[in-house]
PDB file of N, CA and C in Angstrom:
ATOM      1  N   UNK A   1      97.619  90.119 -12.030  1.00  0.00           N
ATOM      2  CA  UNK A   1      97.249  88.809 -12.541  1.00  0.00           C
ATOM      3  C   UNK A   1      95.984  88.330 -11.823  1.00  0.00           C
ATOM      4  N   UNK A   2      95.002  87.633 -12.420  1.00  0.00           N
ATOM      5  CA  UNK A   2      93.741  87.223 -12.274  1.00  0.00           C
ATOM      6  C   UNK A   2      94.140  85.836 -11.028  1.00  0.00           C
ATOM      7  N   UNK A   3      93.366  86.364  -9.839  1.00  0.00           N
ATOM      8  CA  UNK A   3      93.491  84.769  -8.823  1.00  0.00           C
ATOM      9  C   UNK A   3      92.521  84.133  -9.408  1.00  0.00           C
ATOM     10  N   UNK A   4      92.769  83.169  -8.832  1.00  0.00           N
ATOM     11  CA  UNK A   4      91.999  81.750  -9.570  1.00  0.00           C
ATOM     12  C   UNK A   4      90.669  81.717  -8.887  1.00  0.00           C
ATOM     13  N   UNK A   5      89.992  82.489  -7.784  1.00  0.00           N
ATOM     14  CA  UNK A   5      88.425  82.348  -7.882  1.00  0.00           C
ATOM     15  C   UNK A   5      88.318  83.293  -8.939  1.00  0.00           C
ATOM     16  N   UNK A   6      88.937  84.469  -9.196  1.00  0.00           N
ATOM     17  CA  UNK A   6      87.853  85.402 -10.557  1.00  0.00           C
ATOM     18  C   UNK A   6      88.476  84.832 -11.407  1.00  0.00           C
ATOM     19  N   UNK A   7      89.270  83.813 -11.896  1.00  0.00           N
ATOM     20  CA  UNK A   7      89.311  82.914 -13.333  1.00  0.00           C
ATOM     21  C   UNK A   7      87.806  82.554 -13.061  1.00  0.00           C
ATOM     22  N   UNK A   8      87.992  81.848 -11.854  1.00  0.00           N
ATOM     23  CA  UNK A   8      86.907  80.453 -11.944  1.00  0.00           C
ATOM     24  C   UNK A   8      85.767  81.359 -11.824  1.00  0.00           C
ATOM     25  N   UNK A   9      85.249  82.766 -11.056  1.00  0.00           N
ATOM     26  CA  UNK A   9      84.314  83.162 -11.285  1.00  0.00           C
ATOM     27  C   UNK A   9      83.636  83.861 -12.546  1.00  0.00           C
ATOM     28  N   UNK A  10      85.097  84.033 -13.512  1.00  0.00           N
ATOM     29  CA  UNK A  10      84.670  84.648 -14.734  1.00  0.00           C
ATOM     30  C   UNK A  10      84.268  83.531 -16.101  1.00  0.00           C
ATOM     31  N   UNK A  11      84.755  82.045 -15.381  1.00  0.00           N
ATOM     32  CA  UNK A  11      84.550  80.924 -16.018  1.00  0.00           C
ATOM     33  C   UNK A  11      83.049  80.766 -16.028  1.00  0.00           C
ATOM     34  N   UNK A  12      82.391  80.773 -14.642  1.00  0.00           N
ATOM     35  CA  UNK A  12      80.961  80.291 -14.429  1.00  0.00           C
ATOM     36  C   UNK A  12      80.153  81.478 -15.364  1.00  0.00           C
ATOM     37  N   UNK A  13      80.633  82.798 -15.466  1.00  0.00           N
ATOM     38  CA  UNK A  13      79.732  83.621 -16.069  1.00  0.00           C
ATOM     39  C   UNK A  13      79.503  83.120 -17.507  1.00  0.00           C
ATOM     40  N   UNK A  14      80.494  82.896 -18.124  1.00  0.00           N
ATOM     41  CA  UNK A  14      81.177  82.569 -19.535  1.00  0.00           C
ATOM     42  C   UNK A  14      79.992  81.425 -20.120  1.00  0.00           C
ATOM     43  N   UNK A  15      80.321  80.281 -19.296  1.00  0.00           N
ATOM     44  CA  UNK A  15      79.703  78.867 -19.250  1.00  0.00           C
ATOM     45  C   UNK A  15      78.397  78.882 -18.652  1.00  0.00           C
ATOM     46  N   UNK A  16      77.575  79.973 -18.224  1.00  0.00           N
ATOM     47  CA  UNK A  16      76.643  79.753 -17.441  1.00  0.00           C
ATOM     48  C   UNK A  16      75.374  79.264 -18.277  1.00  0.00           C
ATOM     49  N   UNK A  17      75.098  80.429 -19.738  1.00  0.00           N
ATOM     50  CA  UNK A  17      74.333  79.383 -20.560  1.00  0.00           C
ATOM     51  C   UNK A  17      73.875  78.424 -20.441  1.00  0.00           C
ATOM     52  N   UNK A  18      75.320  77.635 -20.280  1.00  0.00           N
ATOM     53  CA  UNK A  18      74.682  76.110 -20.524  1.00  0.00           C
ATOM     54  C   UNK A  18      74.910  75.252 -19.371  1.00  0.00           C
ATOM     55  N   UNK A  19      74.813  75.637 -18.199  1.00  0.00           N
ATOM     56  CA  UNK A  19      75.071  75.285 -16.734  1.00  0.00           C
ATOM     57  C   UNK A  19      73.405  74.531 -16.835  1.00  0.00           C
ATOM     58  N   UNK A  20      72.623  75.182 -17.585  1.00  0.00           N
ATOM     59  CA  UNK A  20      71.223  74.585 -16.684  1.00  0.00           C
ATOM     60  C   UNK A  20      71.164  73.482 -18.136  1.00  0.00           C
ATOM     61  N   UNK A  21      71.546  73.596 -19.119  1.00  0.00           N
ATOM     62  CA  UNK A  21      71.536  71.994 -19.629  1.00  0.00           C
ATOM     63  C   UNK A  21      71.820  70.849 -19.269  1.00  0.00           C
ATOM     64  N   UNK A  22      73.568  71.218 -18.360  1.00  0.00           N
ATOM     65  CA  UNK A  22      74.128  69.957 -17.456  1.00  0.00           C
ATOM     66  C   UNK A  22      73.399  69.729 -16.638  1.00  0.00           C
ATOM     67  N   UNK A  23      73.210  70.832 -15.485  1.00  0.00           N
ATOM     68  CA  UNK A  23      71.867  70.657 -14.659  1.00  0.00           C
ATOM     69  C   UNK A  23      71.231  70.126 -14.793  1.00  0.00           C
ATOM     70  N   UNK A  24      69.922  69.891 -15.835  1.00  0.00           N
ATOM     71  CA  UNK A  24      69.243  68.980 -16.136  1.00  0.00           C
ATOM     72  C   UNK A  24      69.613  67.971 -16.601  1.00  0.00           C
ATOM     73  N   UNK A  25      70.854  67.702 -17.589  1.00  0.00           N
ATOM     74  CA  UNK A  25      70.882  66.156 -17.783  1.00  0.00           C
ATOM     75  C   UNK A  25      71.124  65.259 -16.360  1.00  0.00           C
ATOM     76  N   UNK A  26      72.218  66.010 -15.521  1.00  0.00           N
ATOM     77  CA  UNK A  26      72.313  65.449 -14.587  1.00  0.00           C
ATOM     78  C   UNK A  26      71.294  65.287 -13.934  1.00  0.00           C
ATOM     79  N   UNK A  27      69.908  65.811 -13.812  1.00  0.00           N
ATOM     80  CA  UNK A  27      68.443  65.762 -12.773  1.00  0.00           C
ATOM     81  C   UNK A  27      68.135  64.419 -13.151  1.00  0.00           C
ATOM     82  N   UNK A  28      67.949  64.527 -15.182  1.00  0.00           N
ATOM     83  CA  UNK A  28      67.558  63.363 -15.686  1.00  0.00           C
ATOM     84  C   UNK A  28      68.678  61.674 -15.335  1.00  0.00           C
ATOM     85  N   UNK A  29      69.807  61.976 -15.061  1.00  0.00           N
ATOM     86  CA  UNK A  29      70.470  61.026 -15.069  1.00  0.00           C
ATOM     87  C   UNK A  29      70.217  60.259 -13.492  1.00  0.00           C
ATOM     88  N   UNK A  30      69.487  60.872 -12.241  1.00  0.00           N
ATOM     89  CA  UNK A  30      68.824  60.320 -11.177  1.00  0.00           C
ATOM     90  C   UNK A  30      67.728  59.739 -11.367  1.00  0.00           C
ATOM     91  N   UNK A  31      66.799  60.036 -12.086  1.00  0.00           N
ATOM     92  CA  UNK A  31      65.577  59.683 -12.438  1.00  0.00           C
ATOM     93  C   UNK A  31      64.865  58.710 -14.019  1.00  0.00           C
ATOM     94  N   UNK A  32      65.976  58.370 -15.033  1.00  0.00           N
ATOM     95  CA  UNK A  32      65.825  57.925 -15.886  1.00  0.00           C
ATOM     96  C   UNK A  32      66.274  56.311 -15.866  1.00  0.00           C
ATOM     97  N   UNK A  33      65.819  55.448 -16.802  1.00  0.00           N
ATOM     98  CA  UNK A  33      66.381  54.494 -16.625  1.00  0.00           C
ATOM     99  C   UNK A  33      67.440  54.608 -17.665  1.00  0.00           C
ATOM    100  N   UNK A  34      69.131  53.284 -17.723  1.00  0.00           N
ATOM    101  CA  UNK A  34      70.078  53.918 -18.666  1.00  0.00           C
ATOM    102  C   UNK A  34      69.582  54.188 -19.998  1.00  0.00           C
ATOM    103  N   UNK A  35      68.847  53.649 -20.729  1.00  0.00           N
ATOM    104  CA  UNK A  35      68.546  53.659 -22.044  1.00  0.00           C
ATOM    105  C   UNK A  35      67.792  54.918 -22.108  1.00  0.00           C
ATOM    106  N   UNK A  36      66.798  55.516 -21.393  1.00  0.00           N
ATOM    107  CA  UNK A  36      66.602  56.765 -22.056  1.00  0.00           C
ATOM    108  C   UNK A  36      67.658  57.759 -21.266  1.00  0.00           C
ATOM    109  N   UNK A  37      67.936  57.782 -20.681  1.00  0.00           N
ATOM    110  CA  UNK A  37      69.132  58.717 -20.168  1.00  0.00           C
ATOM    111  C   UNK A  37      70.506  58.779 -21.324  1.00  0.00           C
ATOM    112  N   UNK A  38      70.555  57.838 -21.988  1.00  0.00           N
ATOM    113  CA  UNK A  38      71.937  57.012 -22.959  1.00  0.00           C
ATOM    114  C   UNK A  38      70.894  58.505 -24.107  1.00  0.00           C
ATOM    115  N   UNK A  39      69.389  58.194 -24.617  1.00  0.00           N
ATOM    116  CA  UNK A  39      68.929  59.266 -25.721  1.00  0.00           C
ATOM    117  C   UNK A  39      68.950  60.717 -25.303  1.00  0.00           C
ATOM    118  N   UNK A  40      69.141  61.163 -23.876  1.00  0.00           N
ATOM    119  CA  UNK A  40      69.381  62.465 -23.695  1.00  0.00           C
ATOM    120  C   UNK A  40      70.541  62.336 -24.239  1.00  0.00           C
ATOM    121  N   UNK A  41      71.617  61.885 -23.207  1.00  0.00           N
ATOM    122  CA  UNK A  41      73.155  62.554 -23.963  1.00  0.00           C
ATOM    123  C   UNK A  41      73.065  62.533 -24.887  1.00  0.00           C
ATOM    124  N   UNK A  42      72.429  61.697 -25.857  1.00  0.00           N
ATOM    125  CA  UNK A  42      72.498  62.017 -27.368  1.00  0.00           C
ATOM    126  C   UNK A  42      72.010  63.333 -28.291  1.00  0.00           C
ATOM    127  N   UNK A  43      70.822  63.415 -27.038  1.00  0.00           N
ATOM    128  CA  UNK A  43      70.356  64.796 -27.824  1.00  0.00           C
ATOM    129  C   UNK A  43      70.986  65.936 -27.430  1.00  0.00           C
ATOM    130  N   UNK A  44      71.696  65.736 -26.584  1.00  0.00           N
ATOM    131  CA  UNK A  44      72.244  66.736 -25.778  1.00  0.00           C
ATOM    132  C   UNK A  44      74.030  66.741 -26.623  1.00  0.00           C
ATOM    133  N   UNK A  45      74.769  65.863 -26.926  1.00  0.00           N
ATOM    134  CA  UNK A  45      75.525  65.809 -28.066  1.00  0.00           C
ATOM    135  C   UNK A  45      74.953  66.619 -29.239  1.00  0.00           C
ATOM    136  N   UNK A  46      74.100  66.238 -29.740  1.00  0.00           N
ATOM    137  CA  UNK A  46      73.493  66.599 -31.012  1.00  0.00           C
ATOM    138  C   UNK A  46      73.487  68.115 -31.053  1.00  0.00           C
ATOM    139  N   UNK A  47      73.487  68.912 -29.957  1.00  0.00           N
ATOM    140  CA  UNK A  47      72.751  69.876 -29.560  1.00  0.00           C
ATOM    141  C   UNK A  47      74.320  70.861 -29.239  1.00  0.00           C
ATOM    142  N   UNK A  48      75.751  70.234 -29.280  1.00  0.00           N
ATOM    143  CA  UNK A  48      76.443  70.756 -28.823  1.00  0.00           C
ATOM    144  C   UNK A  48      77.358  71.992 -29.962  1.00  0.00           C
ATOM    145  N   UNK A  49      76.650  72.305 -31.097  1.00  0.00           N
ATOM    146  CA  UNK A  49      76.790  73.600 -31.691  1.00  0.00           C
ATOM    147  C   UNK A  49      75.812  74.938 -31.623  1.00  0.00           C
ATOM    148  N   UNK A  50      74.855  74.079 -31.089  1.00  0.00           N
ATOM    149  CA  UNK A  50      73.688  75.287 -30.626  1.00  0.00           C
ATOM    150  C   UNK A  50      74.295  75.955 -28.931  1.00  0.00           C
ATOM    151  N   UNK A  51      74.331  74.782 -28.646  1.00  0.00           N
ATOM    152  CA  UNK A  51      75.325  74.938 -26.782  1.00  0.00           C
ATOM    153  C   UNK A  51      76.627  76.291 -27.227  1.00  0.00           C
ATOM    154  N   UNK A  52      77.269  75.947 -27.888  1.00  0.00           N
ATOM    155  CA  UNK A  52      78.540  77.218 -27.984  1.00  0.00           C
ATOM    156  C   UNK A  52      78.109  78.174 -28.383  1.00  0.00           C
ATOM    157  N   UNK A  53      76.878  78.068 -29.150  1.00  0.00           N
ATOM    158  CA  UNK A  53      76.298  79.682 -29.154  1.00  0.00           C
ATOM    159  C   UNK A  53      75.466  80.060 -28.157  1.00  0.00           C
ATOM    160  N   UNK A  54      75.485  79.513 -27.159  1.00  0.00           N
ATOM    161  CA  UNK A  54      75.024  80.003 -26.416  1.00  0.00           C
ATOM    162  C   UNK A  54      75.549  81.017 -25.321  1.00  0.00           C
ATOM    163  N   UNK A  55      77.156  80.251 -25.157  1.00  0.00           N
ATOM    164  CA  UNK A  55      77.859  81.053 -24.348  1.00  0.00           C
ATOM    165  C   UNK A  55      78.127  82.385 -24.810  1.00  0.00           C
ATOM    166  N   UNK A  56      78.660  83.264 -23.579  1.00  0.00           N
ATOM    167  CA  UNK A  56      78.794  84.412 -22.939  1.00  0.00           C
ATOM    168  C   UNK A  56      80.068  84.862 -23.596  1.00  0.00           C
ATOM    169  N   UNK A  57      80.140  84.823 -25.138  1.00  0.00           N
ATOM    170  CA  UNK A  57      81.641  85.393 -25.530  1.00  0.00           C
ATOM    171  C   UNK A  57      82.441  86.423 -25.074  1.00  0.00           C
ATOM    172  N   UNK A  58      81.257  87.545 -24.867  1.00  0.00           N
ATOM    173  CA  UNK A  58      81.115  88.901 -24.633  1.00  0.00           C
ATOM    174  C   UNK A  58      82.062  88.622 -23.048  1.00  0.00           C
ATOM    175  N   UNK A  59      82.298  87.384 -21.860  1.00  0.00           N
ATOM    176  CA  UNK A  59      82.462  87.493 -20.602  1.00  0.00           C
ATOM    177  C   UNK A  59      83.522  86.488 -21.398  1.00  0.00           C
ATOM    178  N   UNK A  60      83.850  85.738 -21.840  1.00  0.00           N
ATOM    179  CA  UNK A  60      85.280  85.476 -22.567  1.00  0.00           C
ATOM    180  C   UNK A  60      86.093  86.299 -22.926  1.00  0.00           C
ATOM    181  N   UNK A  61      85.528  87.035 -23.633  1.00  0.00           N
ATOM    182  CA  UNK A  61      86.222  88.390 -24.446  1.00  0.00           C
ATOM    183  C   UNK A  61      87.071  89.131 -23.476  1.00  0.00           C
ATOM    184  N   UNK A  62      86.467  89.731 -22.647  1.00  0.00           N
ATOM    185  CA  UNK A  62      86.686  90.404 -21.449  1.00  0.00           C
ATOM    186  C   UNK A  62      88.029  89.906 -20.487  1.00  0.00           C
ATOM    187  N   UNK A  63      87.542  88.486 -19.919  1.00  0.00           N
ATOM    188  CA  UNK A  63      88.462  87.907 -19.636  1.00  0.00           C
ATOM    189  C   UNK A  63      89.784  87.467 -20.164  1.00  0.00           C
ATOM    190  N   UNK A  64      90.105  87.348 -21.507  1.00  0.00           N
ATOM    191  CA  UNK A  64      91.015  87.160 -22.741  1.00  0.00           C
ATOM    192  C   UNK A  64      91.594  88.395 -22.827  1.00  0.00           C
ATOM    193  N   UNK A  65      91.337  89.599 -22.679  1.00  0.00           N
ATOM    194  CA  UNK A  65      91.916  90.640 -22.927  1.00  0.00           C
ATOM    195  C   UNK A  65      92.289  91.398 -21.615  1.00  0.00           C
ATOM    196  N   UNK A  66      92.084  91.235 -20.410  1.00  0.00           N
ATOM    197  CA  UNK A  66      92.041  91.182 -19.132  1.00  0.00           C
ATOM    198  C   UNK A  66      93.652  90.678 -19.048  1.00  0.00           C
ATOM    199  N   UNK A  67      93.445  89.613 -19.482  1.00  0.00           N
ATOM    200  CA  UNK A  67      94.861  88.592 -18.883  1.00  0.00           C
ATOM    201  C   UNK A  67      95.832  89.338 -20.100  1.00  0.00           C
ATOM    202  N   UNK A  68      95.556  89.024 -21.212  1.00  0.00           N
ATOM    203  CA  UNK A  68      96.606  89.508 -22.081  1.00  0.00           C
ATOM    204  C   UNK A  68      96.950  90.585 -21.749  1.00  0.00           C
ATOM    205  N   UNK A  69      96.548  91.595 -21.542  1.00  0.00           N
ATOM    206  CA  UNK A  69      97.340  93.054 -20.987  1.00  0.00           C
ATOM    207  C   UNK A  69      97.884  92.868 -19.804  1.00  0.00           C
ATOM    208  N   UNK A  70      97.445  91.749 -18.829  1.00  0.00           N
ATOM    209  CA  UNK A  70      98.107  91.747 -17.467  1.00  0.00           C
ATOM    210  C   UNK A  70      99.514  91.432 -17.253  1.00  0.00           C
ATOM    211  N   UNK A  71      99.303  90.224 -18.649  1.00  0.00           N
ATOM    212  CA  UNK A  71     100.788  89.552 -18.885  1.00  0.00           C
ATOM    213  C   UNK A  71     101.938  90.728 -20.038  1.00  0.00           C
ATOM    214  N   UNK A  72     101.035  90.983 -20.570  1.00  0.00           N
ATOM    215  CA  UNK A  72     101.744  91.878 -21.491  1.00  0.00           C
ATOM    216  C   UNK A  72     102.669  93.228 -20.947  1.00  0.00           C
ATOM    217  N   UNK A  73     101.461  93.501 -19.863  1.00  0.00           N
ATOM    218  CA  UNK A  73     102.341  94.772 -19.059  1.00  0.00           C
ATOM    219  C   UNK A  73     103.489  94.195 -17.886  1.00  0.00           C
ATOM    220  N   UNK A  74     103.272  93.054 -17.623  1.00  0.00           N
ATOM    221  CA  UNK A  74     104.256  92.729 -16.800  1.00  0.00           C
ATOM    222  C   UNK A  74     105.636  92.145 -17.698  1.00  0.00           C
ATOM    223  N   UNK A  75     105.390  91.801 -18.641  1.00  0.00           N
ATOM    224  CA  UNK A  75     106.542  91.201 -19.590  1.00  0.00           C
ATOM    225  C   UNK A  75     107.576  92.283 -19.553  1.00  0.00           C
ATOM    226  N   UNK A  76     106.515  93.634 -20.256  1.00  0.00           N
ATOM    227  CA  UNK A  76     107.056  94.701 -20.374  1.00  0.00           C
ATOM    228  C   UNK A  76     108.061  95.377 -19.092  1.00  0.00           C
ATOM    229  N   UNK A  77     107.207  95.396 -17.900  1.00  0.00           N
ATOM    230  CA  UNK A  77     108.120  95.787 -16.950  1.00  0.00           C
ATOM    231  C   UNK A  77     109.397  94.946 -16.677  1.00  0.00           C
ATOM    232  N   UNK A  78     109.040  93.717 -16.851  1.00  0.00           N
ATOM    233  CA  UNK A  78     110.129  93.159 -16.411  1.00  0.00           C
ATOM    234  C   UNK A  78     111.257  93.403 -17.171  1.00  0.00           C
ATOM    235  N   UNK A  79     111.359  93.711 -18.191  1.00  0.00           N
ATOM    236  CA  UNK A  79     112.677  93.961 -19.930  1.00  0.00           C
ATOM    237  C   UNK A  79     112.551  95.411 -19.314  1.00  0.00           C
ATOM    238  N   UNK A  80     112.087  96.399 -18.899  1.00  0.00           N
ATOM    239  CA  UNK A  80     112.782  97.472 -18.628  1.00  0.00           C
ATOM    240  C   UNK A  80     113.788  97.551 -17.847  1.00  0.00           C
TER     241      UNK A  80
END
């Protein structure tokens, strides 16, 4: 079974895409005043079907089928 840093490290690969979008809104959210900071998130909403294609399915995938056989083979042992 997967410990929870390589969840969480197979999470950051997955999500990394779009790590430097948050990144930057958050840069912008120090340096903006609220009202244009309020039109990023918006564009950055707007923007959140282009964002899922961005991610790393291929490091989802992996991970999804990783666990399912982990659990699957242990189910199994255990009913023998």
């Amino acid at each position: 079974m997967k410990t929870d840093k390589e969840l969480s490290d197979m999470a950051k690969v997955w999500l990394a895409p779009i790590d430097s979008v948050l990144a930057d809104l958050m840069d912008k959210s120090e340096r903006m005043t609220i009202g244009a900071f309020v039109i990023e998130v918006e564009k950055t909403i707007e923007r959140i079907p282009q964002l899922y294609g961005m991610l790393d399915k291929q490091a989802f995938q992996t991970l999804l089928e990783e666990t399912l056989s982990e659990s699957a083979t242990k189910a199994i042992e255990k009913n023998l």
